[in-house]
C-alpha atoms as a PDB file:
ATOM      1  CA  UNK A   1     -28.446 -37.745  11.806  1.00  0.00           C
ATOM      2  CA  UNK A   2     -27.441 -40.164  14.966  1.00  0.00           C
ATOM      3  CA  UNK A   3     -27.018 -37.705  17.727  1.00  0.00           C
ATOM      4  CA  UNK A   4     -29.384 -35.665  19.078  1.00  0.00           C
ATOM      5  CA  UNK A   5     -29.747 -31.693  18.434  1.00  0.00           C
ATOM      6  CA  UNK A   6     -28.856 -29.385  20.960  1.00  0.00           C
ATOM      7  CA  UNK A   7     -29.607 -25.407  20.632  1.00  0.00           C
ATOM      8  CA  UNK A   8     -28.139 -23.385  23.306  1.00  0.00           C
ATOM      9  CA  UNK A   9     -28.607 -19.413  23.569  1.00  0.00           C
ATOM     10  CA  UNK A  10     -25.194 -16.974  23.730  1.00  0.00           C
ATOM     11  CA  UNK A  11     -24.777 -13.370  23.788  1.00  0.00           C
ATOM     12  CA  UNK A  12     -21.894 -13.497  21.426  1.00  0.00           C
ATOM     13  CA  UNK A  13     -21.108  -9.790  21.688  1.00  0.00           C
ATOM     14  CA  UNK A  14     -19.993 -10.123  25.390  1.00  0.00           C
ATOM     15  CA  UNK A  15     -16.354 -11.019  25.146  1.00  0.00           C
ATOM     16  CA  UNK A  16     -15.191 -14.665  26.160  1.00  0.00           C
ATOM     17  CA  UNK A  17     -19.062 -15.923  25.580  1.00  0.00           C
ATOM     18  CA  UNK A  18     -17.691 -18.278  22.486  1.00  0.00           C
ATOM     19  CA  UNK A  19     -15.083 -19.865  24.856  1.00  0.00           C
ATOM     20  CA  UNK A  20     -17.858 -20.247  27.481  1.00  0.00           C
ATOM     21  CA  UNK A  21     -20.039 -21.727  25.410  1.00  0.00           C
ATOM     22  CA  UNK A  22     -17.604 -23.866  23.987  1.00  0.00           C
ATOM     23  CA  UNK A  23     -17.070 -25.097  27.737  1.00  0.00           C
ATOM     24  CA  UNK A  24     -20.689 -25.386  28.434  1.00  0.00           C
ATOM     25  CA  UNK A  25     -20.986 -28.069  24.978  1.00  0.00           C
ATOM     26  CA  UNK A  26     -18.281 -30.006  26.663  1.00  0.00           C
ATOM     27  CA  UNK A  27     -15.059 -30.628  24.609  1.00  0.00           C
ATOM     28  CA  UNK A  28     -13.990 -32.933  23.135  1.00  0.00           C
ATOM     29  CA  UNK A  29     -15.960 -36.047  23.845  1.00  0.00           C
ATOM     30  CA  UNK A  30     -18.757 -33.998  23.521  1.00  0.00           C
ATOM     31  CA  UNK A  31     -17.969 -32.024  20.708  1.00  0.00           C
ATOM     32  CA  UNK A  32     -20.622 -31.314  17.524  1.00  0.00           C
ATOM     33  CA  UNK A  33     -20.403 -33.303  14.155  1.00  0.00           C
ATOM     34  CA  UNK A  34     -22.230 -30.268  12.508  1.00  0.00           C
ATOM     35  CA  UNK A  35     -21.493 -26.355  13.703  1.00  0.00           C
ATOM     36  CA  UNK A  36     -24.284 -24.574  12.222  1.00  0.00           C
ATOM     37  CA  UNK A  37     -22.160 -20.474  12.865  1.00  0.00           C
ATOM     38  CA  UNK A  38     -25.452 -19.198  11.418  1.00  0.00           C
ATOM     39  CA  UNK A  39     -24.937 -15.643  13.542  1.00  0.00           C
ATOM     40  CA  UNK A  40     -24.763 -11.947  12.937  1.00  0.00           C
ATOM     41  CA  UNK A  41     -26.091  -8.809  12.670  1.00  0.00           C
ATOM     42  CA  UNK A  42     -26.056  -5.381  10.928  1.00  0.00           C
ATOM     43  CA  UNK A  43     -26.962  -1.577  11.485  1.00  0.00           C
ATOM     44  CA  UNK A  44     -28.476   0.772   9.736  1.00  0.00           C
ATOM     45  CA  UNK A  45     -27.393   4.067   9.204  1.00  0.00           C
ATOM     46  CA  UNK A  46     -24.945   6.694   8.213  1.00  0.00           C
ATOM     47  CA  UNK A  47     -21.324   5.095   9.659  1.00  0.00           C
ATOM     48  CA  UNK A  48     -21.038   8.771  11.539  1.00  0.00           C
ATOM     49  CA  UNK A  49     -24.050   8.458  13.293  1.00  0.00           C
ATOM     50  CA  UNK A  50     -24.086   5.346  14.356  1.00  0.00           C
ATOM     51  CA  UNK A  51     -22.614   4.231  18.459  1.00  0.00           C
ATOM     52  CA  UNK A  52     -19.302   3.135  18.660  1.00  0.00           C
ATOM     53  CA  UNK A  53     -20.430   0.878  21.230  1.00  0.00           C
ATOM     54  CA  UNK A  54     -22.929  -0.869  18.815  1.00  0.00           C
ATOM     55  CA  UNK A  55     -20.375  -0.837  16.227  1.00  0.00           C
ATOM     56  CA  UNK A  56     -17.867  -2.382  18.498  1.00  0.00           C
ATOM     57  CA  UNK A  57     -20.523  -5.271  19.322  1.00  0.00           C
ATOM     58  CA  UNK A  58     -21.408  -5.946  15.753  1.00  0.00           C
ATOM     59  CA  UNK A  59     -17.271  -6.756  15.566  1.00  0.00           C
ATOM     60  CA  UNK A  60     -17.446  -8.631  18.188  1.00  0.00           C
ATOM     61  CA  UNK A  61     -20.185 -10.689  16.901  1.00  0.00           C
ATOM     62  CA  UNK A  62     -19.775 -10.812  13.664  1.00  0.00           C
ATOM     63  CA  UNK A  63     -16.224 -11.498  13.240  1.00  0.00           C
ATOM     64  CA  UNK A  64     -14.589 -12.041  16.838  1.00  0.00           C
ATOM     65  CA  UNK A  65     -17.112 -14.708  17.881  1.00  0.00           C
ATOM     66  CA  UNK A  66     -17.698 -16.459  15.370  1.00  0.00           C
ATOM     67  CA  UNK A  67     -13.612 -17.131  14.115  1.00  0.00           C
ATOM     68  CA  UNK A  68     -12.867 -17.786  17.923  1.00  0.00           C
ATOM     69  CA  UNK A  69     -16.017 -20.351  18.310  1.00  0.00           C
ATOM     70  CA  UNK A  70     -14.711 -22.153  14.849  1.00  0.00           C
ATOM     71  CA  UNK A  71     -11.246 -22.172  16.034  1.00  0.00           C
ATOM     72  CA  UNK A  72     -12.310 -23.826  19.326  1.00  0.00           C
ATOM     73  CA  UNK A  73     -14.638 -26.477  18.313  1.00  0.00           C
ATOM     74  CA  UNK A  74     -12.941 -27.686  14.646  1.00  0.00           C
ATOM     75  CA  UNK A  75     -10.006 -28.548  16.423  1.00  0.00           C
ATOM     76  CA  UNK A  76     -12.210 -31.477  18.058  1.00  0.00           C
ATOM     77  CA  UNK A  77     -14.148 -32.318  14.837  1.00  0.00           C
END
């Protein structure tokens, strides 16, 4: 590995936080060689029961997030 490893925390279910931290790595010049999209979550429970609030974060993380982060940083891979 020749650069160095960087770990920064995001609350992905807050909308635009994959475009923020996308601008906090950089761009371009600063861009990863490795994205490690290692996030997610679940919920337990009957569908029914469960918050439509929760359920709209575990969207937003699990699938919003993480296509928009891999969008914006393979284009400068």
């Amino acid at each position: 590995m020749t650069g160095a490893r960087r770990t920064i925390a995001k609350d992905l279910s807050v909308l635009g936080a994959a475009e923020a931290l996308y601008q906090q790595l950089g761009g371009a010049p600063h861009s990863p060689d490795v994205l490690v999209n290692n996030v997610g979550f679940g919920l337990y429970g009957a569908f029914a029961s469960l918050g439509l609030t929760a359920q709209h974060d575990m969207i937003q993380v699990n699938v919003t997030a993480l296509t928009e982060l891999t969008r914006l940083i393979i284009a400068d891979m």
